[in-house]
PDB file of N, CA and C in Angstrom:
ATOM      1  N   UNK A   1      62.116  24.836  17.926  1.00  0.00           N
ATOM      2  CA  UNK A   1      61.064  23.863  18.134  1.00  0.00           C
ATOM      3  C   UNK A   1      61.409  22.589  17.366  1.00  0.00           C
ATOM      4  N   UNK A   2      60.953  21.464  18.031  1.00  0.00           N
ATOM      5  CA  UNK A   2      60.907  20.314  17.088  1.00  0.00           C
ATOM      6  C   UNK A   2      60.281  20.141  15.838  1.00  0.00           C
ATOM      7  N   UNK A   3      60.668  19.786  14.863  1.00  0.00           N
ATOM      8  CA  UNK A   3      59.603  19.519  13.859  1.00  0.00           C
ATOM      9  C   UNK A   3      58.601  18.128  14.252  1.00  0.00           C
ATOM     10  N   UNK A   4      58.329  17.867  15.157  1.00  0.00           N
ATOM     11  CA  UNK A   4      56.987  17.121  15.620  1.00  0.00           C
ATOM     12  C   UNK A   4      56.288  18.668  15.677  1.00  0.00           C
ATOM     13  N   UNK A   5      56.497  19.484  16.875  1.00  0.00           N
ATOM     14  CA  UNK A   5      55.978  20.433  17.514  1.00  0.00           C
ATOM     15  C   UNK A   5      55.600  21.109  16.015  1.00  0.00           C
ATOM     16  N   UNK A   6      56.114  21.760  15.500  1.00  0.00           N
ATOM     17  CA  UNK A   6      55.918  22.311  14.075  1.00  0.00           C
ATOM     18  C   UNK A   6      54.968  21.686  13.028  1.00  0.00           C
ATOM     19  N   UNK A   7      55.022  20.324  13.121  1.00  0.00           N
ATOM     20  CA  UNK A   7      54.212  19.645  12.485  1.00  0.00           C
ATOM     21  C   UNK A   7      52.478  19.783  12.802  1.00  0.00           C
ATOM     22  N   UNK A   8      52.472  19.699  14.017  1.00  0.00           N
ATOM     23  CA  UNK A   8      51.180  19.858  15.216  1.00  0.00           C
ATOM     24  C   UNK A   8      50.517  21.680  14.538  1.00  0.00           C
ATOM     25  N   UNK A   9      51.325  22.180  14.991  1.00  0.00           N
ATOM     26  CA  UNK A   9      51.332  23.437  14.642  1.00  0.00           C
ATOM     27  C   UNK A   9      50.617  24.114  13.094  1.00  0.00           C
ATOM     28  N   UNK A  10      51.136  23.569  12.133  1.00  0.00           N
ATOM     29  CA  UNK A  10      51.069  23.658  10.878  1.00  0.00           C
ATOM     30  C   UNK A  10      49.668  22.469  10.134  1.00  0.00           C
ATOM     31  N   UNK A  11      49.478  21.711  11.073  1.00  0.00           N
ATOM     32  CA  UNK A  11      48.461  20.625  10.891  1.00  0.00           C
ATOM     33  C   UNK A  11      46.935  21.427  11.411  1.00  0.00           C
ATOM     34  N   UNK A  12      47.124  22.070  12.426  1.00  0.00           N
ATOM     35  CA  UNK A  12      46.164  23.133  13.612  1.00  0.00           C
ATOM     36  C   UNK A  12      45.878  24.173  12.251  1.00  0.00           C
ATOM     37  N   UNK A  13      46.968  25.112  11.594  1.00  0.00           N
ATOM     38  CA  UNK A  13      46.513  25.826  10.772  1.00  0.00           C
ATOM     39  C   UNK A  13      45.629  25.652   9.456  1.00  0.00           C
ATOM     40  N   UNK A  14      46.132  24.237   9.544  1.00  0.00           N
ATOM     41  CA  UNK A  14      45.420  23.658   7.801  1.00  0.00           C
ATOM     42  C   UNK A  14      43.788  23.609   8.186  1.00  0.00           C
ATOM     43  N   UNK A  15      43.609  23.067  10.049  1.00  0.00           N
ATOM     44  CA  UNK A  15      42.403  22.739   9.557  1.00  0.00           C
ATOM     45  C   UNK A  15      41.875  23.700   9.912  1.00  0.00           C
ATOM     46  N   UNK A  16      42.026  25.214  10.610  1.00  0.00           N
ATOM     47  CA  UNK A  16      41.348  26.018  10.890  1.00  0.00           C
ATOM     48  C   UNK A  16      41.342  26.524   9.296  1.00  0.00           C
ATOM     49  N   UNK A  17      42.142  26.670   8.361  1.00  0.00           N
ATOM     50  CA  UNK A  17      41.391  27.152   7.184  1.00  0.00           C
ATOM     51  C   UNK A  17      40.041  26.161   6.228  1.00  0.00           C
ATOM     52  N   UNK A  18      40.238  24.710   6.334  1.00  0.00           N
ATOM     53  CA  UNK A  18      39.264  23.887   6.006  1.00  0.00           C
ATOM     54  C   UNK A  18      38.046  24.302   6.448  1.00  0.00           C
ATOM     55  N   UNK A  19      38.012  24.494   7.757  1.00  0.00           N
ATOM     56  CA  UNK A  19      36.975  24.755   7.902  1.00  0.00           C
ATOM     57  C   UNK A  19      36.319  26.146   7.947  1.00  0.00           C
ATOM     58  N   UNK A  20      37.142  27.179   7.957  1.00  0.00           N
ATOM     59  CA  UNK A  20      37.071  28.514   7.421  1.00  0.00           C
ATOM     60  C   UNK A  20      36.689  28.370   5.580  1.00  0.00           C
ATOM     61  N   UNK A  21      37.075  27.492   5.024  1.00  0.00           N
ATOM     62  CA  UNK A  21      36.760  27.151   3.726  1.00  0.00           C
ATOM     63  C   UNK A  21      35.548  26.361   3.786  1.00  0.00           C
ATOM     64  N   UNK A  22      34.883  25.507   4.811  1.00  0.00           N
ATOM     65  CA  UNK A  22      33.928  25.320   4.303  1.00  0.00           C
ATOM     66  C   UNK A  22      32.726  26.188   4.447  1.00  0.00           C
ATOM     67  N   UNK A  23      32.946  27.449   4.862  1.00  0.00           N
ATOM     68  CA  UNK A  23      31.838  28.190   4.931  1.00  0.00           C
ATOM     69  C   UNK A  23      31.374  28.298   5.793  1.00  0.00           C
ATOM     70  N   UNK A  24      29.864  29.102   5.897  1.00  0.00           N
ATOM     71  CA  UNK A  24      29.107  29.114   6.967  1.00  0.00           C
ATOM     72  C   UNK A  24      28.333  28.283   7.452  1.00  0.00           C
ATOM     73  N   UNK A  25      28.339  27.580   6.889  1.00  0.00           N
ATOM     74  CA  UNK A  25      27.491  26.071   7.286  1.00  0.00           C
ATOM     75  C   UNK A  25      28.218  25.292   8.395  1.00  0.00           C
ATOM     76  N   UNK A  26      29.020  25.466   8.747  1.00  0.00           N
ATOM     77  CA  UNK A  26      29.509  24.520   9.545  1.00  0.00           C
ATOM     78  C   UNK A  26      28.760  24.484  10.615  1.00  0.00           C
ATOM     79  N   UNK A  27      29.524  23.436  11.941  1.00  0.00           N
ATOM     80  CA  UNK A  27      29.043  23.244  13.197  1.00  0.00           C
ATOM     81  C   UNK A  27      28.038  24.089  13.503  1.00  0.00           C
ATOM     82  N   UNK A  28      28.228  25.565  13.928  1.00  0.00           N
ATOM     83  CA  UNK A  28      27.129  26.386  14.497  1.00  0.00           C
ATOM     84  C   UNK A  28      25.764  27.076  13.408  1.00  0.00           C
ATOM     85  N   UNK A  29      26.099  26.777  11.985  1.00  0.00           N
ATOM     86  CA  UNK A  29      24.781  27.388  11.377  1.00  0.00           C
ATOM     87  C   UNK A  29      26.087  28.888  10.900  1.00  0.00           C
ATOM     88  N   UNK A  30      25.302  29.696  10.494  1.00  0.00           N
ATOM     89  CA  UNK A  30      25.142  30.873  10.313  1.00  0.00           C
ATOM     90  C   UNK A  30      26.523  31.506  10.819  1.00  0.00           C
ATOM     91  N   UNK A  31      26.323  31.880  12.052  1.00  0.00           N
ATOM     92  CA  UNK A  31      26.829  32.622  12.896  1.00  0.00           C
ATOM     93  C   UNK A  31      27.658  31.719  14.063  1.00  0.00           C
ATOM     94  N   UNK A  32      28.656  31.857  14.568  1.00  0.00           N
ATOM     95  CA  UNK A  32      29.442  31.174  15.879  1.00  0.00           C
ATOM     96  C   UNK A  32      28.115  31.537  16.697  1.00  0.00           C
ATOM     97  N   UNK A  33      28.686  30.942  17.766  1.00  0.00           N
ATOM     98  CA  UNK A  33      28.070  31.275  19.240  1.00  0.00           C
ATOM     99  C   UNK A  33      27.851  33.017  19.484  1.00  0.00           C
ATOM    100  N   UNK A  34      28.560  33.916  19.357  1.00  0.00           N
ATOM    101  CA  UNK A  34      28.635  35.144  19.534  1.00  0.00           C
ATOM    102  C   UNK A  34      28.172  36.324  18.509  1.00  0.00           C
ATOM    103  N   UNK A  35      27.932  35.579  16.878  1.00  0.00           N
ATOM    104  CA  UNK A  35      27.295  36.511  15.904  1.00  0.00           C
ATOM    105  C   UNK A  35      28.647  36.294  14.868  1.00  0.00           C
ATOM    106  N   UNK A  36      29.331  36.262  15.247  1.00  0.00           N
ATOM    107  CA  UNK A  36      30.423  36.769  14.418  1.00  0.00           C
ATOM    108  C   UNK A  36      30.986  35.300  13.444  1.00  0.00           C
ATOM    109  N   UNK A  37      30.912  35.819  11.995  1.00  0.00           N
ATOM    110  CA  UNK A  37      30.555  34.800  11.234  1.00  0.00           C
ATOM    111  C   UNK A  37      32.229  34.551  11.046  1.00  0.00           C
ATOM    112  N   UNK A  38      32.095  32.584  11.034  1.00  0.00           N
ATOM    113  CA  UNK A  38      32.921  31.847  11.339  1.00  0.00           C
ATOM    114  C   UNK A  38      34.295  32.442  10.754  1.00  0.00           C
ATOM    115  N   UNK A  39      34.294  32.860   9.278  1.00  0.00           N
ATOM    116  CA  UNK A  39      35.331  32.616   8.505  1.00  0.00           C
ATOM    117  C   UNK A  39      35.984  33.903   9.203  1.00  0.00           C
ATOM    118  N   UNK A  40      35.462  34.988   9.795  1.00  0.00           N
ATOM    119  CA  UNK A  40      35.839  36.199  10.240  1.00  0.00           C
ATOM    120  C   UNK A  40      37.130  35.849  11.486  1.00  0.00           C
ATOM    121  N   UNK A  41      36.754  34.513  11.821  1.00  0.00           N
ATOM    122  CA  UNK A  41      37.643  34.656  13.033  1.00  0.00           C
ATOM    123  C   UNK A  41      38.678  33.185  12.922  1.00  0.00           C
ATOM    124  N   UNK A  42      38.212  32.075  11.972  1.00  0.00           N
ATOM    125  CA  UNK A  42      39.484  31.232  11.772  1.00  0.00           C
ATOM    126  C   UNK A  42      40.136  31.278  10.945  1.00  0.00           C
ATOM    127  N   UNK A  43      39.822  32.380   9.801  1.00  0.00           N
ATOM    128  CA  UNK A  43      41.311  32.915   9.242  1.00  0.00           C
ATOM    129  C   UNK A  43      42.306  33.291   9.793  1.00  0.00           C
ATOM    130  N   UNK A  44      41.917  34.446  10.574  1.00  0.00           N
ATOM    131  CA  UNK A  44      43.344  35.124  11.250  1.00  0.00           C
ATOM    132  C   UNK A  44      43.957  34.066  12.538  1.00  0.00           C
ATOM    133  N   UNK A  45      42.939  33.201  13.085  1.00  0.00           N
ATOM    134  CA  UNK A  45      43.665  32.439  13.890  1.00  0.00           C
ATOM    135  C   UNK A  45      44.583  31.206  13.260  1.00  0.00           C
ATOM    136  N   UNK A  46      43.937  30.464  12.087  1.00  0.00           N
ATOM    137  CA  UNK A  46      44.848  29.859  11.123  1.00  0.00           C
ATOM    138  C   UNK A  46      46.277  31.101  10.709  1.00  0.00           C
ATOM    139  N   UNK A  47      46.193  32.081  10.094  1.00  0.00           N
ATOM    140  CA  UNK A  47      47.606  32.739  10.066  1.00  0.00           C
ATOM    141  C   UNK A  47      48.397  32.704  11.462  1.00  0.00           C
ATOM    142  N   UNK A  48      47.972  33.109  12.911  1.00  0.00           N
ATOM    143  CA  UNK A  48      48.681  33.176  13.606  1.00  0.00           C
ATOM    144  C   UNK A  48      49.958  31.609  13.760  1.00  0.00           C
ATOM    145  N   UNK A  49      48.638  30.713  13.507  1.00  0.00           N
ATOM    146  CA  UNK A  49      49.199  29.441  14.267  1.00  0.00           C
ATOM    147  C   UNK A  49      50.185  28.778  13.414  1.00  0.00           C
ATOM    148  N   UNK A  50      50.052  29.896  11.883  1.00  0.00           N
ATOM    149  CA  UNK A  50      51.184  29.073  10.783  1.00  0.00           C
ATOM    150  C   UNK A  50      52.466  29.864  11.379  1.00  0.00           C
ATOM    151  N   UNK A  51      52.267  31.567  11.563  1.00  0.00           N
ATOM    152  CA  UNK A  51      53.199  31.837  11.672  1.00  0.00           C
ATOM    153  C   UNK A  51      53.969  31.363  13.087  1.00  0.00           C
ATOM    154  N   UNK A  52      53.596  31.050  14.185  1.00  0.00           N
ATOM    155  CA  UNK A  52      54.208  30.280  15.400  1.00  0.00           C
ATOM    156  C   UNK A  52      55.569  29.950  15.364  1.00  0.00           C
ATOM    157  N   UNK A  53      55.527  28.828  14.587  1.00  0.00           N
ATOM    158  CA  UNK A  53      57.142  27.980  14.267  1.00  0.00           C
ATOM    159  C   UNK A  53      57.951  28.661  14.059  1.00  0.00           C
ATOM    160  N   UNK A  54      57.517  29.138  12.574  1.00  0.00           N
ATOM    161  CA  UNK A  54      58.221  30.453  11.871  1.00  0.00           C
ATOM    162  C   UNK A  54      59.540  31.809  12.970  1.00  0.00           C
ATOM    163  N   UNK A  55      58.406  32.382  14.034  1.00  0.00           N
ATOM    164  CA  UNK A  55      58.711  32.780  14.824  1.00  0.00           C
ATOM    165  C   UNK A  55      59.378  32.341  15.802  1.00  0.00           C
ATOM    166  N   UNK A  56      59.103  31.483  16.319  1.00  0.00           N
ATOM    167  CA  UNK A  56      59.555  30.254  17.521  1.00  0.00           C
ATOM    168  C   UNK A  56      61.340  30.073  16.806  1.00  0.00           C
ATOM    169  N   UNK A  57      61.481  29.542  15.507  1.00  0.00           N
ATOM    170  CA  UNK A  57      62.547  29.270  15.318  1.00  0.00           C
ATOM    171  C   UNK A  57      63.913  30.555  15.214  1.00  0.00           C
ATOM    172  N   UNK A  58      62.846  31.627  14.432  1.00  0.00           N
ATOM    173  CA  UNK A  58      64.059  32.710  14.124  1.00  0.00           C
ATOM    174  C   UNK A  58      63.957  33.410  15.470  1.00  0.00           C
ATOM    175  N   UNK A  59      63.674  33.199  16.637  1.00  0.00           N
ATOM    176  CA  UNK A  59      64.042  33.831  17.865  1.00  0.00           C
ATOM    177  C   UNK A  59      65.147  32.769  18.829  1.00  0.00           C
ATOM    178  N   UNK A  60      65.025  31.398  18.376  1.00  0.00           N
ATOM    179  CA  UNK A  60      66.071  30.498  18.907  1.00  0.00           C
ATOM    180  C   UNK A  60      67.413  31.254  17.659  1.00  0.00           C
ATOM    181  N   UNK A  61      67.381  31.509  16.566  1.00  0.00           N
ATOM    182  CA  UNK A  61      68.405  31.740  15.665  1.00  0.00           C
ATOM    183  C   UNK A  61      68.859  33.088  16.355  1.00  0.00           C
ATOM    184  N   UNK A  62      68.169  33.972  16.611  1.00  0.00           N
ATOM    185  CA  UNK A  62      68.642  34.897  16.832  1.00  0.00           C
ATOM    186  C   UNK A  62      69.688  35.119  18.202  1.00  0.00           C
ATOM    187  N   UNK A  63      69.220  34.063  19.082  1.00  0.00           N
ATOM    188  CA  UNK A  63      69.973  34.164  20.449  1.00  0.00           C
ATOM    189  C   UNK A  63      70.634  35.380  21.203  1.00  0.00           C
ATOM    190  N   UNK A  64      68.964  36.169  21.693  1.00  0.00           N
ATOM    191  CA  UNK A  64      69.213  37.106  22.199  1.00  0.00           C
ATOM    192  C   UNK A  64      69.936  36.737  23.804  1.00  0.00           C
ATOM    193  N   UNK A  65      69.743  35.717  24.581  1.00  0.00           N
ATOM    194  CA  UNK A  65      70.558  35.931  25.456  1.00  0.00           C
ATOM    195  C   UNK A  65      71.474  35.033  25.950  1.00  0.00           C
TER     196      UNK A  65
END
């Protein structure tokens, strides 16, 4: 991946934890739309989106085909 693309990427993760850090107060109150309280679900989507690049790159290194 490019490091633009990586950059995007890693910028996406920062702010899903910001706002996983700011608590439950955010945008929806309390609870998301569905019950399920905010920080429950943009943590793990902030980890996915750090690890991306990470992945993205050591599968170009690896050059399976």
């Amino acid at each position: 991946m490019s490091p633009k693309t990586d950059f995007f990427f890693y910028l996406a993760s920062v702010i899903c934890f910001l706002i996983a850090a700011a608590g439950s107060e955010w945008r929806f109150g309390r609870h998301g739309r569905r019950g399920v309280a905010p920080r429950l679900v943009l943590v793990p989507l902030g980890l996915a989106v750090f690890v991306i690049p990470v992945m993205m790159d050591a599968w170009e290194a690896a050059d399976f085909f």
